[in-house]
Protein backbone atom coordinates (compact mmCIF):
# COMPACT_ATOMS: atom_id res chain seq x y z
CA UNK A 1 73.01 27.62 -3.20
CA UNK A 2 73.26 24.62 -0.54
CA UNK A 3 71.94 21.15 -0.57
CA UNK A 4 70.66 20.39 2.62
CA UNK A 5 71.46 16.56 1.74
CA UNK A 6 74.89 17.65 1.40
CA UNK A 7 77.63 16.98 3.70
CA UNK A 8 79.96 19.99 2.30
CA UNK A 9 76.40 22.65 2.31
CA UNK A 10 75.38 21.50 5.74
CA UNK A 11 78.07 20.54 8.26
CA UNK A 12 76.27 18.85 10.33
CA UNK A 13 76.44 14.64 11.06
CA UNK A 14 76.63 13.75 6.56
CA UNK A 15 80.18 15.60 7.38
CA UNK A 16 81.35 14.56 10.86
CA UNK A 17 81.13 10.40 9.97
CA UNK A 18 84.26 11.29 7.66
CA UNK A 19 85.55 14.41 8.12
CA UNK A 20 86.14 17.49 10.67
CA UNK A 21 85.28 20.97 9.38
CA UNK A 22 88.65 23.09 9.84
CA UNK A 23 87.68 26.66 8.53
CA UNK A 24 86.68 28.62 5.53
CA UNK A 25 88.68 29.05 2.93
CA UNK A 26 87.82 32.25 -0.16
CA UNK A 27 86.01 29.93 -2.03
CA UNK A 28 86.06 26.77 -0.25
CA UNK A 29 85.75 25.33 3.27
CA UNK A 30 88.70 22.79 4.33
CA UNK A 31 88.27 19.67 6.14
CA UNK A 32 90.40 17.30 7.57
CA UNK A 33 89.39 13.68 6.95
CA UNK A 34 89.12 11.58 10.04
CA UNK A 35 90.96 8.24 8.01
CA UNK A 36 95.00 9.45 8.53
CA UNK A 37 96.30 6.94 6.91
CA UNK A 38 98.30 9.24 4.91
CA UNK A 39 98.86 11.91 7.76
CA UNK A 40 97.83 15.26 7.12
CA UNK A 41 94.87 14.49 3.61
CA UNK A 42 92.17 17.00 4.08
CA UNK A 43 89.32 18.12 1.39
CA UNK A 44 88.89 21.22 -0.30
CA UNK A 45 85.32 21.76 -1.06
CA UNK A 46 83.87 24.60 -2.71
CA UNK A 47 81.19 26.76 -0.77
CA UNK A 48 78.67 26.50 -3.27
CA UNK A 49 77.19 23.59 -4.13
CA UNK A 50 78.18 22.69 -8.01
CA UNK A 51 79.02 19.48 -8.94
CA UNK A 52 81.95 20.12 -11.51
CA UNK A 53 83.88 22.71 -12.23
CA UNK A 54 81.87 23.60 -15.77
CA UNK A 55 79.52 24.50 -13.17
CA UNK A 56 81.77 27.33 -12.18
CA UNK A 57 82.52 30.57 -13.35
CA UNK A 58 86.47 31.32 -14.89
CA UNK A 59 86.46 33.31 -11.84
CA UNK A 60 84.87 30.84 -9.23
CA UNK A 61 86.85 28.23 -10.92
CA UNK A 62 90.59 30.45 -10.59
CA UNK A 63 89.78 30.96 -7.05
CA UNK A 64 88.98 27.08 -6.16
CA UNK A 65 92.03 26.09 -7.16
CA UNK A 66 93.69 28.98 -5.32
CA UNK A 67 92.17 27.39 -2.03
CA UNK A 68 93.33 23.99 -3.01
CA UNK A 69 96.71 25.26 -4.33
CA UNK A 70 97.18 27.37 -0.96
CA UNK A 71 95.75 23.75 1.44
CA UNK A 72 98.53 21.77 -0.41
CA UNK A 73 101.08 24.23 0.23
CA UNK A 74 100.24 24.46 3.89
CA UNK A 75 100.33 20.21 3.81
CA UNK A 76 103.83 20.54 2.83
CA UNK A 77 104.39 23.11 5.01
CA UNK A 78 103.25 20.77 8.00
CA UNK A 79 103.84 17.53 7.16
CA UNK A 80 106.95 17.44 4.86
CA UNK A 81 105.54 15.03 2.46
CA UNK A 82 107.34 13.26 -0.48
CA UNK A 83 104.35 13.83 -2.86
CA UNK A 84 100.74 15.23 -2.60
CA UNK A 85 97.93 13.27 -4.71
CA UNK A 86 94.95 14.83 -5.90
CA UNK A 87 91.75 13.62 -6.41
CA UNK A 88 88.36 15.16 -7.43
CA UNK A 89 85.78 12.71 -7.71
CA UNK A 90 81.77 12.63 -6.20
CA UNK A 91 80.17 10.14 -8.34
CA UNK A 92 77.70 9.99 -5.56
CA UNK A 93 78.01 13.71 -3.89
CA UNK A 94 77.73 15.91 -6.70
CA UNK A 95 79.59 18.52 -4.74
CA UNK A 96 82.91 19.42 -6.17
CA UNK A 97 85.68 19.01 -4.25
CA UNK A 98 89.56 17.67 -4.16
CA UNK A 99 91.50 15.24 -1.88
CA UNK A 100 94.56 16.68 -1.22
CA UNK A 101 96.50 13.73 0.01
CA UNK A 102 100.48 13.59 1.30
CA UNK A 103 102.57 10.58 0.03
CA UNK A 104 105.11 9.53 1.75
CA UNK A 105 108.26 7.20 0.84
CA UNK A 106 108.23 5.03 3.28
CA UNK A 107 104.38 5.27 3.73
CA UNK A 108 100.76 3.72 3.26
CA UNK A 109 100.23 3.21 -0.42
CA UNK A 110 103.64 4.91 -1.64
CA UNK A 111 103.92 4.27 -5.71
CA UNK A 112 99.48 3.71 -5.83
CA UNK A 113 96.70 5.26 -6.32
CA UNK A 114 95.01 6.17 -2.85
CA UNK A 115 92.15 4.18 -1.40
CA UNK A 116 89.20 6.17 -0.71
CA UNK A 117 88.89 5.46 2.39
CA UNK A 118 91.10 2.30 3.77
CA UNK A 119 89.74 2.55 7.75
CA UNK A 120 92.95 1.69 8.98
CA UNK A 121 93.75 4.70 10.77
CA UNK A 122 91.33 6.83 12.94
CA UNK A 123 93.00 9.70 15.48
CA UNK A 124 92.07 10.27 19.06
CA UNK A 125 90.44 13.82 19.33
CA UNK A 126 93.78 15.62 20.58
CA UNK A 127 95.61 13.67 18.00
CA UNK A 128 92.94 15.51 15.37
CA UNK A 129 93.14 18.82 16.77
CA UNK A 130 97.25 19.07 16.64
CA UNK A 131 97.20 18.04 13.27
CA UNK A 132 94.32 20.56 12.91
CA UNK A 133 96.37 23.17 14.72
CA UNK A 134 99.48 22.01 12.41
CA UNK A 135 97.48 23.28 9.23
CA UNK A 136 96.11 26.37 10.47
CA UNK A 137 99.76 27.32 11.25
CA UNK A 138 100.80 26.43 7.64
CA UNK A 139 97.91 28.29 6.23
């Protein structure tokens, strides 16, 4: 089922004012948010549009967090974080779906909670498409 209000369903411009769609995953689709103030955070959003995971099967639910287990492994992979936060929220999008976003030491908000989205750092297009190409490796 897809919500065509949705940014995750649809693709289209909901999805590219924040984000840039990087491929699909089993169960999700993965996409790098544009803010890189914590180089490398990306989304993992499930293909269907539910807006917890009580809205999932066991089975739909295992292989979600597959996807999001196999993105942060591929973050670490690339990026060489100190720490990856997690964060599954959509108050307002009601499609469910997890931050994945590398800490570093000597980094933006080290020892906090991540901002949403702080707009303090926004790529140039190659900049976006070697970290993109940085993932994909990983994956």
């Amino acid at each position: 089922m897809k919500d065509t209000n949705c940014s995750y369903c649809m693709r289209n411009e909901l999805l590219d004012e924040f984000g840039i769609f990087v491929c699909e995953l089993p169960a999700s689709i993965l996409v790098l948010f544009k803010e890189q103030s914590h180089p490398g955070r990306c989304i993992v959003a499930a293909k269907s549009h539910v807006s917890e995971i009580t809205d999932m099967t066991e089975a739909e639910m295992d292989a979600f967090y597959h996807d999001v287990r196999h993105v942060a492994a591929a973050v670490h992979k690339a990026f060489s974080p100190d720490k990856v936060n997690y964060g599954a929220y959509g108050d307002t999008g009601k499609h469910c779906h997890v931050h994945i976003v590398p800490k570093y030491k000597d980094g933006f908000e080290w020892g906090g909670t991540f901002a949403m989205n702080p707009k303090q750092k926004i790529l140039s297009e190659p900049e976006y498409a070697e970290m993109i190409a940085k993932i994909k490796a990983a994956l």
